[in-house]
Protein backbone atom coordinates (compact mmCIF):
# COMPACT_ATOMS: atom_id res chain seq x y z
CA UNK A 1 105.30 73.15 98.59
CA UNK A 2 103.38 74.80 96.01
CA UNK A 3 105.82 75.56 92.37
CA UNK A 4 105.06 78.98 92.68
CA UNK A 5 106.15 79.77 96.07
CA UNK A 6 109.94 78.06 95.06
CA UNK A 7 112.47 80.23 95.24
CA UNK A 8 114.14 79.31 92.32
CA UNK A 9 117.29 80.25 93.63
CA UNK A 10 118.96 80.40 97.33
CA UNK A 11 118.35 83.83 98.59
CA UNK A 12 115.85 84.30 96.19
CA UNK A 13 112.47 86.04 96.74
CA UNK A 14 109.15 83.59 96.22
CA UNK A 15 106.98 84.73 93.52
CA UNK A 16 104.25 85.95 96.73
CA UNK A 17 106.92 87.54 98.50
CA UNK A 18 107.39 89.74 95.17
CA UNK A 19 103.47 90.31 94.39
CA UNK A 20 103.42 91.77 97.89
CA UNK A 21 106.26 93.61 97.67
CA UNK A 22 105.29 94.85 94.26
CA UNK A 23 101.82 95.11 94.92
CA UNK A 24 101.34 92.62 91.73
CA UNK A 25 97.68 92.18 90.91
CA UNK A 26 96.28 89.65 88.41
CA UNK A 27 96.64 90.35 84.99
CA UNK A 28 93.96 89.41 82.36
CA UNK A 29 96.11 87.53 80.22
CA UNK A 30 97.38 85.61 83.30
CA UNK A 31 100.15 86.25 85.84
CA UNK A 32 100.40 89.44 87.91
CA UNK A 33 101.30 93.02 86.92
CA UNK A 34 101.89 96.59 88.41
CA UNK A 35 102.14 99.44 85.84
CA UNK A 36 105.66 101.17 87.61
CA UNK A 37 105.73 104.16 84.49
CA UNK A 38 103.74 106.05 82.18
CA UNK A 39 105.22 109.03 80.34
CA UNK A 40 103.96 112.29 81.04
CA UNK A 41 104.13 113.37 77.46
CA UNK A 42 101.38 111.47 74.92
CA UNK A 43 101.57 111.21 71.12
CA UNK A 44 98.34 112.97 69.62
CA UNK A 45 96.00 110.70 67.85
CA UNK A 46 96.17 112.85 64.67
CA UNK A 47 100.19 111.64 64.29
CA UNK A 48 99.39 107.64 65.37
CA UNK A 49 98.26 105.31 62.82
CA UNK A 50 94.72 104.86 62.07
CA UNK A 51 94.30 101.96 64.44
CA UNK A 52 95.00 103.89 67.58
CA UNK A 53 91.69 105.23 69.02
CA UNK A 54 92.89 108.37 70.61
CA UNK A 55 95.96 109.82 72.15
CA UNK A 56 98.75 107.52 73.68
CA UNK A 57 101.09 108.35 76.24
CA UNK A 58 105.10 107.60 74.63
CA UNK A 59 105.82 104.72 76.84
CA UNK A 60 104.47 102.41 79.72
CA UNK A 61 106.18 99.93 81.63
CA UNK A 62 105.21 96.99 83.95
CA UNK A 63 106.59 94.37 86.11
CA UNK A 64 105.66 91.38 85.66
CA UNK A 65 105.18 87.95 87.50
CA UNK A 66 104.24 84.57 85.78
CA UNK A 67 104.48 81.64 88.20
CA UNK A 68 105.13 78.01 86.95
CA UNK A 69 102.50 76.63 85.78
CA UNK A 70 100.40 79.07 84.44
CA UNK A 71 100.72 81.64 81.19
CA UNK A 72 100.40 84.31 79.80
CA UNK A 73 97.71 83.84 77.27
CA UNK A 74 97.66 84.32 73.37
CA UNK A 75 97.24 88.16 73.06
CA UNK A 76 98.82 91.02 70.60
CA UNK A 77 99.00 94.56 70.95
CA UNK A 78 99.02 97.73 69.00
CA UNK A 79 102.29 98.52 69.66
CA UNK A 80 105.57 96.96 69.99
CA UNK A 81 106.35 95.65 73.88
CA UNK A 82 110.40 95.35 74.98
CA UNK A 83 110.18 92.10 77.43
CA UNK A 84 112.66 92.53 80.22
CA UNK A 85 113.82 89.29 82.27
CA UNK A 86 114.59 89.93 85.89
CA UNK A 87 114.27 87.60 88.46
CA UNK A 88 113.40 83.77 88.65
CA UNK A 89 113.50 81.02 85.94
CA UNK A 90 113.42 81.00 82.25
CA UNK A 91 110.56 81.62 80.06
CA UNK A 92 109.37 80.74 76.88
CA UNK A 93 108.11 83.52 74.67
CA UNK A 94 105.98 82.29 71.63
CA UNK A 95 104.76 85.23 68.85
CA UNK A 96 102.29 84.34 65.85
CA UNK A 97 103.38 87.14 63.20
CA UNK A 98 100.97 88.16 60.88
CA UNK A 99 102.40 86.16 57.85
CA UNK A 100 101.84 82.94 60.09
CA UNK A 101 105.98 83.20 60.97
CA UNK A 102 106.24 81.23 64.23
CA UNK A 103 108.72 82.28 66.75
CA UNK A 104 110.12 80.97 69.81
CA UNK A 105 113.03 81.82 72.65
CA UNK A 106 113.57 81.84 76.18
CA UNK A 107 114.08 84.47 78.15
CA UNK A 108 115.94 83.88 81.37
CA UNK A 109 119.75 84.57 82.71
CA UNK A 110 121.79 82.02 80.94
CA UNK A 111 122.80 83.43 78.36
CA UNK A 112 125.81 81.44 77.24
CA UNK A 113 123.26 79.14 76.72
CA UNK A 114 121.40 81.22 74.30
CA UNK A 115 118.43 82.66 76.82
CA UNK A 116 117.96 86.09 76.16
CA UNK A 117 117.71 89.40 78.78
CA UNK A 118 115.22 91.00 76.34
CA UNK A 119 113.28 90.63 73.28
CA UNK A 120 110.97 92.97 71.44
CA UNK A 121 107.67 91.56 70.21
CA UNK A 122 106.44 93.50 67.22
CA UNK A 123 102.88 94.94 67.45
CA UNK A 124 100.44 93.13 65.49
CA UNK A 125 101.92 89.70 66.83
CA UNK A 126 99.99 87.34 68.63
CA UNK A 127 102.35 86.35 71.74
CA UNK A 128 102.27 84.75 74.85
CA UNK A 129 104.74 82.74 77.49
CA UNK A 130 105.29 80.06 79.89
CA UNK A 131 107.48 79.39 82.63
CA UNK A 132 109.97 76.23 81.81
CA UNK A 133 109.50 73.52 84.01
CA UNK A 134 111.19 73.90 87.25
CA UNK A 135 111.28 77.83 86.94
CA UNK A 136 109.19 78.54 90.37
CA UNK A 137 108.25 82.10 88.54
CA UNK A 138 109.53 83.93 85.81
CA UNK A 139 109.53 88.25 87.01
CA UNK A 140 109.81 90.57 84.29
CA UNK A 141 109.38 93.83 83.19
CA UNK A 142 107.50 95.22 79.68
CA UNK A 143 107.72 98.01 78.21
CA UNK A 144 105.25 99.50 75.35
CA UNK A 145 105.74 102.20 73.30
CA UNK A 146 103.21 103.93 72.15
CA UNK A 147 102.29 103.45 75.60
CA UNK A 148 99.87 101.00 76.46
CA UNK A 149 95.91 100.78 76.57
CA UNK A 150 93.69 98.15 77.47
CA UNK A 151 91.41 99.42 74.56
CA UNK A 152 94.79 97.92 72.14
CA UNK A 153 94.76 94.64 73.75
CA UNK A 154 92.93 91.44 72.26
CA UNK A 155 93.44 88.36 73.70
CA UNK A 156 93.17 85.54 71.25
CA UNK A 157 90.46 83.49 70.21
CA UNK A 158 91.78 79.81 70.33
CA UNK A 159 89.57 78.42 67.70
CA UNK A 160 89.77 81.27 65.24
CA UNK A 161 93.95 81.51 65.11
CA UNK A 162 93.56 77.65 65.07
CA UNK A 163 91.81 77.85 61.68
CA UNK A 164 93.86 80.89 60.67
CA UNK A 165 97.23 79.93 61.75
CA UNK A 166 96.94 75.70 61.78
CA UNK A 167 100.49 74.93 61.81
CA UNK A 168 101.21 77.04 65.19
CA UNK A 169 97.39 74.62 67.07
CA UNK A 170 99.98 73.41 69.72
CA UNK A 171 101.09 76.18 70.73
CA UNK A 172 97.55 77.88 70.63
CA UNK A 173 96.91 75.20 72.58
CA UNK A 174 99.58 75.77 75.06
CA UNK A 175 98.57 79.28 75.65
CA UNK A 176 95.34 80.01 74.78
């Protein structure tokens, strides 16, 4: 059976039975996504930072499905993004910060273990994730606040943060 139709757990739901049930739909930095919230209110551009290229709404959220095996590639954002773990098997999150600080933890449900329910990733980051072997799927939710806009995501160029960021090439690597 293929890793990412596991259930990771008995009674579980596979990761297809939740991209149907979600109505997930691939997601250019890998996985599958559903946006499930956007604020009604937005932030005029005249109060954001420079960077932002018009208005943004105060929040978004997704949900978010990342079967073994594949990742969610090097990307940052202009705004921070709250990573919520929900369902399935841990994950490794991996952020670049801007000073070339590497970080890394795992999301999942253990958390007597150290694995974390949520983690902020600070805008400007370059972050991305992976299953841990024998996860099936990792399902999680992010939220983004500003809220987010496909015009404030960049996914990474491997070659570029290689040369910028030399010490962090494996896990470039990994996930770009």
């Amino acid at each position: 059976m293929d890793n990412a139709l596991m259930r990771p757990s008995a009674g579980a739901p596979t990761a297809e039975e939740l991209i149907r049930l979600y109505g997930l739909v691939p997601h250019p930095e890998g996985g599958y996504y559903r946006e499930t919230h956007r604020s009604i209110g937005t932030i005029p551009k005249a109060v954001l930072p420079a960077q932002y290229c018009g208005p943004r709404h105060y929040s978004t959220a997704v949900l978010f499905l990342l079967p073994e095996g594949s990742v969610s590639r090097l990307h940052r954002l202009l705004s921070d993004e709250l990573w919520h773990f929900h369902l399935g098997g841990p994950l490794e999150l991996f952020a670049i910060h801007p000073d070339g600080k590497v970080e890394s933890l795992t999301l999942g449900q253990d958390v007597l273990a150290g694995q974390k329910l949520q983690h902020a990733v600070s805008a400007g980051c370059w972050f991305g994730a992976a299953p841990l072997p024998g996860s099936g799927y990792s399902f999680l939710g992010a939220t983004v606040a500003p809220g987010f806009d496909f015009k404030d995501f960049q996914l990474a160029d491997s070659e570029s943060l290689a040369s910028k960021f030399p010490h962090a090439r494996e896990i470039i690597r990994k996930l770009a």
